[in-house]
Protein backbone atom coordinates (compact mmCIF):
# COMPACT_ATOMS: atom_id res chain seq x y z
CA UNK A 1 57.07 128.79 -17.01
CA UNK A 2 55.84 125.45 -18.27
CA UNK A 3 56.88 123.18 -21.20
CA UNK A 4 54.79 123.06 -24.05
CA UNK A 5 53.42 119.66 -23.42
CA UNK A 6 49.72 119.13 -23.88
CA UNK A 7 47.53 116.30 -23.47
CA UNK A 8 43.59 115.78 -24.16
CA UNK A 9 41.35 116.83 -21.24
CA UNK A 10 38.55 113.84 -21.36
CA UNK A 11 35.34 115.24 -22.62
CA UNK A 12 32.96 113.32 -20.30
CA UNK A 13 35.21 115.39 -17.63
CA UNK A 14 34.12 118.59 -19.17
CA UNK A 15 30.78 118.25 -20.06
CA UNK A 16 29.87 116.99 -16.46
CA UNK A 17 32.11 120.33 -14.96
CA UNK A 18 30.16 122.59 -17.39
CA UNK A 19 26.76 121.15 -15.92
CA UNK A 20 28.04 121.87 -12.52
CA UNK A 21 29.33 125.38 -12.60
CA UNK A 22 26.00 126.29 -14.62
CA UNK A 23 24.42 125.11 -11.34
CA UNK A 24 26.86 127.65 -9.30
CA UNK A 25 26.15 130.19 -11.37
CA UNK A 26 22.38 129.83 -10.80
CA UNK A 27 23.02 129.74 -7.16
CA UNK A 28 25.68 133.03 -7.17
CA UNK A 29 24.46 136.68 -7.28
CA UNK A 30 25.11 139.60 -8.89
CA UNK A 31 23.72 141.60 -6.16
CA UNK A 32 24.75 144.23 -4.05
CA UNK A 33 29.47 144.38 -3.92
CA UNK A 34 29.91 141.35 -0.95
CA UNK A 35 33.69 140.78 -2.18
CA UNK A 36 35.30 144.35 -2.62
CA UNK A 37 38.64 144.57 -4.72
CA UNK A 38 41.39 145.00 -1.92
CA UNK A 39 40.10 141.86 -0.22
CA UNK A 40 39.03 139.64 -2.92
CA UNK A 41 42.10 137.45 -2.54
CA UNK A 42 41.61 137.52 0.92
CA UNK A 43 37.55 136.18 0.73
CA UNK A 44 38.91 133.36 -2.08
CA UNK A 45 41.51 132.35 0.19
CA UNK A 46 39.20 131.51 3.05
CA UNK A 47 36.21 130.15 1.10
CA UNK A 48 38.27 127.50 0.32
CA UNK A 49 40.08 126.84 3.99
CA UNK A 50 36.89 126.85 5.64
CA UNK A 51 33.71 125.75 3.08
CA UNK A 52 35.89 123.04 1.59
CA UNK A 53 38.82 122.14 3.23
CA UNK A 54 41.52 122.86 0.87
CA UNK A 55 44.31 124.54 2.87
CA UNK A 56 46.29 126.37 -0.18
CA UNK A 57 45.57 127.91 -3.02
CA UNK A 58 47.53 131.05 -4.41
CA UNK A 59 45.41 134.00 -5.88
CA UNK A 60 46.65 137.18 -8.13
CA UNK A 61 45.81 139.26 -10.41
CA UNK A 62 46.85 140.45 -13.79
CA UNK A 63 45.40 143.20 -15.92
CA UNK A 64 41.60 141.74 -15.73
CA UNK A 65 42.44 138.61 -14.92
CA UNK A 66 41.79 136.92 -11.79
CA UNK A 67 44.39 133.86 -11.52
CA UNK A 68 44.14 130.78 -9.42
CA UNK A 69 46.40 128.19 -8.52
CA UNK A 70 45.52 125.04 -7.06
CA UNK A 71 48.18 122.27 -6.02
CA UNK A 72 47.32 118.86 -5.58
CA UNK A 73 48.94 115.78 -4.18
CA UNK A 74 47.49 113.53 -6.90
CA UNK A 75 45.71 114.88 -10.20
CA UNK A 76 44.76 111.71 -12.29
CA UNK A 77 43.25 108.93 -11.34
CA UNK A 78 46.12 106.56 -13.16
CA UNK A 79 49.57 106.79 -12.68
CA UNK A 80 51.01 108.25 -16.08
CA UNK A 81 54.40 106.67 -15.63
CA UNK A 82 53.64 103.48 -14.46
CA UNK A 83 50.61 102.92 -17.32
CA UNK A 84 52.84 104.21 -19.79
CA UNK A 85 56.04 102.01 -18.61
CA UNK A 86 53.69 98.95 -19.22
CA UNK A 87 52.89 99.95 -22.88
CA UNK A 88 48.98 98.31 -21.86
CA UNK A 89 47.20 102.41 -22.63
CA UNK A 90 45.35 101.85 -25.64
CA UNK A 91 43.10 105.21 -24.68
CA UNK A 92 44.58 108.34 -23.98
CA UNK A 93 41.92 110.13 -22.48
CA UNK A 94 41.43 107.62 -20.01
CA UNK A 95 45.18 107.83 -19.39
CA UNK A 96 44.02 111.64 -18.26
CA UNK A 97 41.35 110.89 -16.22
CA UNK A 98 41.47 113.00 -13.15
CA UNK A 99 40.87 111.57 -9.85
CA UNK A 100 36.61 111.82 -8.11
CA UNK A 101 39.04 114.27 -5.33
CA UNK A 102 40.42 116.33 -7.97
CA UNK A 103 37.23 117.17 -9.70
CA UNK A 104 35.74 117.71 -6.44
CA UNK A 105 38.28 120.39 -5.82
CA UNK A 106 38.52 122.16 -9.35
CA UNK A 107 34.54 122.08 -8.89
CA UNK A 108 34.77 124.10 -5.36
CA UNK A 109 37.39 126.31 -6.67
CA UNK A 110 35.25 127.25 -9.93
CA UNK A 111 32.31 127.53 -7.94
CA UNK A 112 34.25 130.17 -5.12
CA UNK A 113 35.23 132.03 -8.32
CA UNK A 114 31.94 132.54 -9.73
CA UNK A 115 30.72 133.74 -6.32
CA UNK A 116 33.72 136.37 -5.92
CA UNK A 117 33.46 137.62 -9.65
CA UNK A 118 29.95 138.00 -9.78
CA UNK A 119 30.09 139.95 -6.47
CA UNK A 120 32.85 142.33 -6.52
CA UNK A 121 33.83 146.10 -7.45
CA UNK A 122 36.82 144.76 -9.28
CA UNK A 123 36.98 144.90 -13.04
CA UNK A 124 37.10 140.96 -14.01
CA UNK A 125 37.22 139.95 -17.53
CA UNK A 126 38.86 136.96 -17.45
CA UNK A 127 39.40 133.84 -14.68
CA UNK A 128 42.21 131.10 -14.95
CA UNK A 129 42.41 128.43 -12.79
CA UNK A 130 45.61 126.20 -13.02
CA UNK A 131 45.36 122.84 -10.78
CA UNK A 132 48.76 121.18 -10.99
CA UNK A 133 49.58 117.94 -9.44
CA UNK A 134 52.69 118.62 -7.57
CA UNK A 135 53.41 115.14 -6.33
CA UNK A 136 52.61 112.94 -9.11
CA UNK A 137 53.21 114.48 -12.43
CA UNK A 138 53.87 117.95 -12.39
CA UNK A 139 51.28 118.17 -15.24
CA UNK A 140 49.02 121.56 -15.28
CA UNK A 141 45.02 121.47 -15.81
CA UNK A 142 44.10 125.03 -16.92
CA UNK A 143 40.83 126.78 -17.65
CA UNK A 144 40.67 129.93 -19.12
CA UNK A 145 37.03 131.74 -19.51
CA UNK A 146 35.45 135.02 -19.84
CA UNK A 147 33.21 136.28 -17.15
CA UNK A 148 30.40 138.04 -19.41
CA UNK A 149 30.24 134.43 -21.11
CA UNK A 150 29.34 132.87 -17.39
CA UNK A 151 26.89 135.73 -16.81
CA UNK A 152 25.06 135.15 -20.93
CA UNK A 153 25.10 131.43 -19.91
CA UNK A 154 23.20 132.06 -16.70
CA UNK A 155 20.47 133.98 -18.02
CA UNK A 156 20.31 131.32 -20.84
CA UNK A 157 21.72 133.73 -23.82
CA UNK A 158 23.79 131.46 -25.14
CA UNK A 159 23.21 127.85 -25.07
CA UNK A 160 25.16 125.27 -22.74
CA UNK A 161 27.03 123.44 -25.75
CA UNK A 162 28.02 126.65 -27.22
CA UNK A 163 28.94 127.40 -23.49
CA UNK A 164 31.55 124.97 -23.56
CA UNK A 165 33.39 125.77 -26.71
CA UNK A 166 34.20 129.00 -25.22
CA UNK A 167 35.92 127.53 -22.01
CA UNK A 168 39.53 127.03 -23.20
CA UNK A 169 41.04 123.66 -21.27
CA UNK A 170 44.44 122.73 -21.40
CA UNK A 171 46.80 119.97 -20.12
CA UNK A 172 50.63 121.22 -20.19
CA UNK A 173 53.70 120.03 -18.31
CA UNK A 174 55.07 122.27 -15.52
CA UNK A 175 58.92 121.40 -14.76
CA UNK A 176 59.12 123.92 -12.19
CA UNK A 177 56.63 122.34 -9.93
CA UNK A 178 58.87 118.74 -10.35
CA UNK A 179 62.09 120.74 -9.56
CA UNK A 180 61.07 122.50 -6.39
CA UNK A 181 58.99 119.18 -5.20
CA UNK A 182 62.19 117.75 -2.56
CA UNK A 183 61.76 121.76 -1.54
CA UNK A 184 58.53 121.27 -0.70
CA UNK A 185 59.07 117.76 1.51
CA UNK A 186 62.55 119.64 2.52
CA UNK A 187 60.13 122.58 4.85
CA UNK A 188 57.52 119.81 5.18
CA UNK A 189 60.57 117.65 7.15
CA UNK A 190 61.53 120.25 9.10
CA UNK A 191 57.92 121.04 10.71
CA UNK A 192 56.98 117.46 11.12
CA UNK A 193 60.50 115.31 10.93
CA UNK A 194 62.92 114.49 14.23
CA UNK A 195 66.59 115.59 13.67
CA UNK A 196 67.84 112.37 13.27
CA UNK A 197 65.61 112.15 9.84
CA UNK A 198 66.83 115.51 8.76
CA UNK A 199 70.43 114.50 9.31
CA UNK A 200 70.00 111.05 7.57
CA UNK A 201 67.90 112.68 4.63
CA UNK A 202 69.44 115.92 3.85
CA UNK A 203 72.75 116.24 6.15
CA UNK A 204 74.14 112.78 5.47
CA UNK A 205 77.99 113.99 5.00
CA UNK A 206 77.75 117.36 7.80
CA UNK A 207 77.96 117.40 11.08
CA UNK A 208 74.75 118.37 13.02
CA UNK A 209 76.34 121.12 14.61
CA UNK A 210 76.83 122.95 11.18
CA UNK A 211 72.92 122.78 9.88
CA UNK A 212 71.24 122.46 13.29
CA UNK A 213 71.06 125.89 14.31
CA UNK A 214 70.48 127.39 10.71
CA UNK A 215 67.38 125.37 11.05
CA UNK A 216 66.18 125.99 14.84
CA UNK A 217 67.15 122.08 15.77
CA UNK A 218 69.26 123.86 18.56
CA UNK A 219 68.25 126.18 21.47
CA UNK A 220 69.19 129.73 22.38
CA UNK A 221 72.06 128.10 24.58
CA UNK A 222 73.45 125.81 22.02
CA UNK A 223 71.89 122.67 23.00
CA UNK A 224 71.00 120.30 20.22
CA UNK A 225 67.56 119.21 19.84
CA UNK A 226 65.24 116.39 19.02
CA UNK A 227 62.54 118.31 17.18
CA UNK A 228 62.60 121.54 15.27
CA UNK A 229 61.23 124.78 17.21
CA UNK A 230 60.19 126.65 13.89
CA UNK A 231 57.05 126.44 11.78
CA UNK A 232 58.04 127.14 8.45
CA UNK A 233 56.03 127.94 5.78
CA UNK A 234 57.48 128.97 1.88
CA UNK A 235 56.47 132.09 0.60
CA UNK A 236 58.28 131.95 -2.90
CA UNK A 237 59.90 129.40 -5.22
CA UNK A 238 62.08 130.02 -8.42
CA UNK A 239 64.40 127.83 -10.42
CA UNK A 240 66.69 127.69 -13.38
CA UNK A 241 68.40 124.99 -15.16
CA UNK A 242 72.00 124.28 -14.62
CA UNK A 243 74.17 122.21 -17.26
CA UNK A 244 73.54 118.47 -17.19
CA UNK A 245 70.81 117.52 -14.72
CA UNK A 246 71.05 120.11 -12.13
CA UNK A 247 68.41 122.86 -11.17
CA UNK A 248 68.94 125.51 -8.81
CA UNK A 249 65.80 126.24 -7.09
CA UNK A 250 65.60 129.62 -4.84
CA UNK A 251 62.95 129.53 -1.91
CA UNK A 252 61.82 132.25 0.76
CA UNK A 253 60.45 130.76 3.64
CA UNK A 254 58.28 132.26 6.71
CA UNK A 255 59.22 130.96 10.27
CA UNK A 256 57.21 131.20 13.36
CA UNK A 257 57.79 129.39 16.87
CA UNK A 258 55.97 126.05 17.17
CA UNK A 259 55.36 126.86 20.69
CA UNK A 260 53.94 130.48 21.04
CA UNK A 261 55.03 131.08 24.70
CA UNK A 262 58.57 130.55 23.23
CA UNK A 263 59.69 134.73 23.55
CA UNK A 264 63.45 134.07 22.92
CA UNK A 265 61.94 132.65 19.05
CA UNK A 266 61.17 135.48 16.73
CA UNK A 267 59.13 135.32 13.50
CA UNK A 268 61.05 136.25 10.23
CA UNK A 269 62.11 135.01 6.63
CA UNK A 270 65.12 133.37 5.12
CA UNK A 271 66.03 132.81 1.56
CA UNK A 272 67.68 129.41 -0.03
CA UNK A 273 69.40 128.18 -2.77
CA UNK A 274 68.92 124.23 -3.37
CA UNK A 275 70.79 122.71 -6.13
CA UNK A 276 68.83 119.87 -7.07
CA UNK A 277 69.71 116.99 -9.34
CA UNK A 278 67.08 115.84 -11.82
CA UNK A 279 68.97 112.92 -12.37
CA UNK A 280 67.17 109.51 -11.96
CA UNK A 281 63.42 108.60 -10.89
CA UNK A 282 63.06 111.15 -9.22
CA UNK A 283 64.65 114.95 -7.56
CA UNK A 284 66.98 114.79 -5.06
CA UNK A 285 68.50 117.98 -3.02
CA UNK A 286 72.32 118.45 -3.28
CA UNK A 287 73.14 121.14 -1.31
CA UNK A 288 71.45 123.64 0.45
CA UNK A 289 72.94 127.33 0.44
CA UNK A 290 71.58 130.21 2.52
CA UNK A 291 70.91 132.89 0.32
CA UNK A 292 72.68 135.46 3.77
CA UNK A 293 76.05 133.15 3.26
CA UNK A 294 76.37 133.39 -0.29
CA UNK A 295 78.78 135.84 -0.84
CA UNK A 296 80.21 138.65 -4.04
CA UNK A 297 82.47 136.25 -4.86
CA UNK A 298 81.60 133.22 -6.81
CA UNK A 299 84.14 130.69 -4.92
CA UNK A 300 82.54 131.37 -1.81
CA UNK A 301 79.61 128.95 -2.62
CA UNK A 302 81.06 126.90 -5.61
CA UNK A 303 78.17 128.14 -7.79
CA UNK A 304 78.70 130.18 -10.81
CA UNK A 305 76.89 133.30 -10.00
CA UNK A 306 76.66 135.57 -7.04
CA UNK A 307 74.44 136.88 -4.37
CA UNK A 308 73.42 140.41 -6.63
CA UNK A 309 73.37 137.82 -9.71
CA UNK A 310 70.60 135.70 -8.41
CA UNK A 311 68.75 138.25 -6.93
CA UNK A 312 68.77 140.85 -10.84
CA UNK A 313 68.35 137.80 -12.46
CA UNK A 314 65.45 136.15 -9.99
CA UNK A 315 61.92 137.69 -11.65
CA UNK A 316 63.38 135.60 -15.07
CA UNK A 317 63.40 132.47 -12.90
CA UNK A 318 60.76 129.45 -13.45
CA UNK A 319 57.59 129.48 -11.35
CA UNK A 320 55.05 126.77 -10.78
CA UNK A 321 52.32 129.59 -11.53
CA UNK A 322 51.98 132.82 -13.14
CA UNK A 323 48.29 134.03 -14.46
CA UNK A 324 48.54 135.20 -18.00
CA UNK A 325 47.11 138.66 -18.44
CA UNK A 326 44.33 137.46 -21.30
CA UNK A 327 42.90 140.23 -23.78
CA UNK A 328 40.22 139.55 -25.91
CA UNK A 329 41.73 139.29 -28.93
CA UNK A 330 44.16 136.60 -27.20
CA UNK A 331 41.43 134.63 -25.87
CA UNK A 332 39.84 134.39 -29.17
CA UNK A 333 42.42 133.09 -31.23
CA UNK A 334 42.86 130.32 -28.14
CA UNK A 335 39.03 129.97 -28.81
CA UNK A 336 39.09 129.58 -32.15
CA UNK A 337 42.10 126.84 -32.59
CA UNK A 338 40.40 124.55 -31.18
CA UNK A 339 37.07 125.44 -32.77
CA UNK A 340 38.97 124.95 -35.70
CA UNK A 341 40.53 122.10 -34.95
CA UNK A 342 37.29 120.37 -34.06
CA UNK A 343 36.01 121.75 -37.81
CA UNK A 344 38.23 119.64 -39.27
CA UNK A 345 37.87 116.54 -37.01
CA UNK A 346 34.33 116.22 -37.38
CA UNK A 347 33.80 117.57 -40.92
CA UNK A 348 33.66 114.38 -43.26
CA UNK A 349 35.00 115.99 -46.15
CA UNK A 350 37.89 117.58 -44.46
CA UNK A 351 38.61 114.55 -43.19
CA UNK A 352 38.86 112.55 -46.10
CA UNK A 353 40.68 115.07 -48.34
CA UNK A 354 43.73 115.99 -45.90
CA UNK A 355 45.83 114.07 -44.42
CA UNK A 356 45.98 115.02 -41.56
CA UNK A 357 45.39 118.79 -40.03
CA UNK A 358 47.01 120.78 -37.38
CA UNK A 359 46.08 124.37 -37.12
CA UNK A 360 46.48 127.11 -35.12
CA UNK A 361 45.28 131.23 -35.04
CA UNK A 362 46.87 134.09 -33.97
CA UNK A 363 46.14 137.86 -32.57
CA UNK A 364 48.65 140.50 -33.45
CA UNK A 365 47.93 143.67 -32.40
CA UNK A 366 50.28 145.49 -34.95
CA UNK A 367 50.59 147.10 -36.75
CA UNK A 368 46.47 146.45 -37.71
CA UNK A 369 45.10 144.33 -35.17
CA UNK A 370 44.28 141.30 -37.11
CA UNK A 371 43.92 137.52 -37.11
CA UNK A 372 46.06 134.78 -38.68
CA UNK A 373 45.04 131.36 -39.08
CA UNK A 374 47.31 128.70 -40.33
CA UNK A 375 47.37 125.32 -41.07
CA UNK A 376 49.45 122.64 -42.13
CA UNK A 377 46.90 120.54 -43.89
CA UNK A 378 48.24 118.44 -46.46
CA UNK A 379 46.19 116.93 -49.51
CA UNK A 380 45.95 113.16 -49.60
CA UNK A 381 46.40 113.23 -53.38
CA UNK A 382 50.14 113.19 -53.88
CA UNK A 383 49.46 115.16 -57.03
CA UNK A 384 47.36 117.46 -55.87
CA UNK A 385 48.61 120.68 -55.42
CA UNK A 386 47.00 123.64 -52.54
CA UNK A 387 47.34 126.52 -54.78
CA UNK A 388 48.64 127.27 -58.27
CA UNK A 389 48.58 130.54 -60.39
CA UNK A 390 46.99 129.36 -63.15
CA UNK A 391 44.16 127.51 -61.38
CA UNK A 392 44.44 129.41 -57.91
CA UNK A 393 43.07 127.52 -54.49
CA UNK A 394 41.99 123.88 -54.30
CA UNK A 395 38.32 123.59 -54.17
CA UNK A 396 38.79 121.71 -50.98
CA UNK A 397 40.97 124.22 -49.31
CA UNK A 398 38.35 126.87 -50.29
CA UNK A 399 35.58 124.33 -48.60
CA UNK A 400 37.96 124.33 -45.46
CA UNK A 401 38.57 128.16 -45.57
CA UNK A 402 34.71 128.37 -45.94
CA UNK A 403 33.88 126.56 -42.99
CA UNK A 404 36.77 128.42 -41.02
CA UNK A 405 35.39 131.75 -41.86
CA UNK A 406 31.53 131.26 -40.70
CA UNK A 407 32.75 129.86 -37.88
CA UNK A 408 35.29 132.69 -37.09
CA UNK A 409 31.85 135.71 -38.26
CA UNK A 410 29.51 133.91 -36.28
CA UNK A 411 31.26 133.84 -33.02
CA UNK A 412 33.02 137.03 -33.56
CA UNK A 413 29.29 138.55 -34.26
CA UNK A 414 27.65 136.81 -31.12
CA UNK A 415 30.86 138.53 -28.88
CA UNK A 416 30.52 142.33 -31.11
CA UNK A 417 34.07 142.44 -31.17
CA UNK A 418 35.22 144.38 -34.04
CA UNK A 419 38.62 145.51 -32.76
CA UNK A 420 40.13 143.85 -35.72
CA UNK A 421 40.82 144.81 -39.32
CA UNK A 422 41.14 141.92 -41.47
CA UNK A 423 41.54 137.61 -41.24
CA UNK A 424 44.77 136.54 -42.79
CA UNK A 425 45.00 132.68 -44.45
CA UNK A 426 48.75 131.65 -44.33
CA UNK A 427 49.78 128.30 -46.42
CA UNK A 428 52.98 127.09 -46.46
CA UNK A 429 53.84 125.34 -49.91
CA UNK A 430 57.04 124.52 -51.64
CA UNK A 431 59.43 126.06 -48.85
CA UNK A 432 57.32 129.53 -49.81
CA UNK A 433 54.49 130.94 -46.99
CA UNK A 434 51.71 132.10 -49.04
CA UNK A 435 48.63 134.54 -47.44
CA UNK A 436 45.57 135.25 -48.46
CA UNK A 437 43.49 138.46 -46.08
CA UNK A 438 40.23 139.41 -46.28
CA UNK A 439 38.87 142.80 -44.57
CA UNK A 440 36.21 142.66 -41.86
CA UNK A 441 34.14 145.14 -44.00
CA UNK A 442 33.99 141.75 -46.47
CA UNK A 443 33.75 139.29 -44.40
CA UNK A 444 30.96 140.78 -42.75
CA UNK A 445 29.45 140.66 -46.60
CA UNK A 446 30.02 137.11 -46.41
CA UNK A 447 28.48 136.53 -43.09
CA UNK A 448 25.34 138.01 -44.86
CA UNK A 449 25.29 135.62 -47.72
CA UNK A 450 26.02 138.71 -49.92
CA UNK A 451 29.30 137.46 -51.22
CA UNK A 452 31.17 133.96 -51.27
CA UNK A 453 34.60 133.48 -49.54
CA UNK A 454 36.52 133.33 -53.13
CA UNK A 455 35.55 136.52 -54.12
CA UNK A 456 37.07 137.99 -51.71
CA UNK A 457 40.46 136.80 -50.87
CA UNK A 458 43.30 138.90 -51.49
CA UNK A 459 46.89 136.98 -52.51
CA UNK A 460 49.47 139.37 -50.58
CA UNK A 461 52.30 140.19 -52.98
């Protein structure tokens, strides 16, 4: 769905959000069921319309995870291509400073969440809330967070720094929502725009005739008309990268009269291809395809695939937004990268013996359900080596290990998960990957002060 681009969410940003949704939390209840599973979408949905004005959001489900999306017109408070044009950004976080509106909104979405979660008959484990700026950017802010950590924080189990550690925060490119963006203004045109704009804009090169009815820009006796009699609103959005610089982007779109006396109008749906060129500053739309006139044949539209093509092949399509369906074991490994990652930022000794230290862990469920964490960390002592047989492991690798592995016990302790059998340490050294595991039964021996870290790794042959 989204390129793997990430940027740094500012921390005065997240610190003031935490503050605020312990506040909603104090203020929800976990009272009698007030938001029962069939219509919690439903409830979400119009908690936002009508408490806070914000007239779309999408809401789904997957496994235990209750998904959110949230577009926005305009998600940071600078524009990113313009600052970065001007080569004047000296400080990237400010660079990713979201606007007072969208923190308002992220804030009331958050907060509607709580309420719904802590009030319903559904099994919630997990909440994500994507706000993408669909305008601007097309870059994603995610949260991802576990609900028993939002009830522990409210009774005060857990304190409101370690609260934040476990909220994972991400800032990630989404193509999909740049692609279908002239889409969007396409369906916004043809509610709000005069037929001379949609000729000029979209039709330059065809004859009104030949779009106009397609479009309800003509009445039930053929007469062509100044303004569209259809309210349209899209119900889907898909694309997938052509050669070069084209996208084709499939929508399904809703249409109702504009004028509800109108009987001779009736409701229904139509489907569209757009090919859309990414060409340039910015997307433009190409052609426009009903999905009903493309044909078995591929000459029939030019394209290179047919009708039964696009629609077998459509679920593999790009979307702006799909919730992840989170397990635990998932969730912690997202957890503890960038627990680990901080580790190593703030730890003065880390610091100063690698060079530099990028990290990340892993949950595989199989065969054993285990953990990996690796690292490519570097020592700054070009002679140095990580690991050798004679000596074994660098004292200061062992330090980093060690702080790694109280980390990983403690948190894993203060959760009780114990669905895993052992922590692997991977290290990558003279084009060889090296591991090192060490059980749960031990490492819980080492959370006790009962045995150090070195005594019980075990080199995998």
């Amino acid at each position: 769905m989204n390129a793997p681009h990430k940027g740094t969410v500012p921390l005065e940003f997240l610190k003031g959000l935490s503050l605020f949704f312990l506040i909603a939390l104090a203020l929800s209840g976990c009272g009698p069921v007030t938001y029962p599973e069939v219509r919690c979408k439903e409830h979400l949905q119009k908690i936002a319309r009508e408490e806070y004005g914000i007239p779309r959001i999408d809401v789904e489900f997957q496994g235990t995870t209750l998904g959110v999306f949230l577009p926005l017109d305009h998600l940071f408070a600078m524009d990113l291509k313009t600052a970065l044009m001007s080569g004047s950004v000296t400080d990237m976080e400010s660079l990713f400073q979201p606007t007072e509106e969208a923190i308002d909104k992220v804030e009331d979405i958050l907060f509607s969440m709580s309420r719904v979660m802590l009030s319903t008959d559904k099994k919630i484990d997990f909440y994500y809330l994507q706000a993408t700026d669909v305008e601007k950017s097309g870059m994603d802010l995610t949260f991802i967070g576990q609900i028993d950590d939002l009830k522990r924080v409210r009774f005060w189990d857990i304190p409101r720094s370690e609260y934040r550690k476990r909220i994972i925060h991400d800032l990630r490119m989404n193509r999909a929502a740049l692609w279908h963006r002239p889409v969007r203004h396409f369906f916004k045109d043809l509610n709000e725009s005069s037929a001379d704009v949609i000729q000029n804009r979209y039709f330059p090169n065809t004859a009104r005739e030949k779009w106009a009815r397609e479009f309800f820009f003509m009445d039930a006796q053929g007469s062509l008309l100044a303004q569209g009699l259809g309210e349209w609103t899209v119900l889907d959005m898909r694309s997938i990268p052509l050669q070069g610089n084209d996208v084709i982007v499939y929508a399904k779109a809703a249409f109702v009269p504009k004028d509800p006396k109108n009987k001779e109008f009736e409701p229904g749906t139509s489907e569209y291809l757009f090919q859309v060129s990414t060409a340039g500053d910015t997307e433009t739309i190409q052609r426009i395809i009903p999905m009903a006139y493309l044909g078995e044949k591929t000459e029939d539209s030019g394209l290179s695939f047919t009708r039964d093509i696009v629609m077998r092949s459509l679920p593999h399509w790009e979307t702006e937004f799909k919730t992840p369906d989170i397990t635990m074991g998932d969730f912690l490994s997202r957890q503890f990268t960038r627990r680990f990652q901080s580790i190593a930022g703030e730890d003065e000794r880390i610091y100063n013996t690698f060079a530099s230290v990028k990290l990340i862990v892993r949950f595989e469920p199989d065969p054993k359900p285990h953990f990996i964490f690796n690292a490519v960390a570097p020592l700054r002592g070009v002679k140095e080596t990580a690991y050798t047989s004679g000596q074994g492991l660098h004292e200061d690798v062992l330090y980093f290990w060690g702080r790694v592995a109280r980390e990983f016990v403690d948190v894993l302790r203060s959760y009780g998960f114990k669905d895993y059998d052992f922590l692997e340490f991977q290290l990558f050294q003279e084009g060889k990957l090296l591991s090192w595991t060490v059980s749960r039964e031990d490492l819980e021996l080492f959370r006790r002060h009962k045995k150090d870290l070195s005594s019980i790794l075990r080199l995998s042959q």
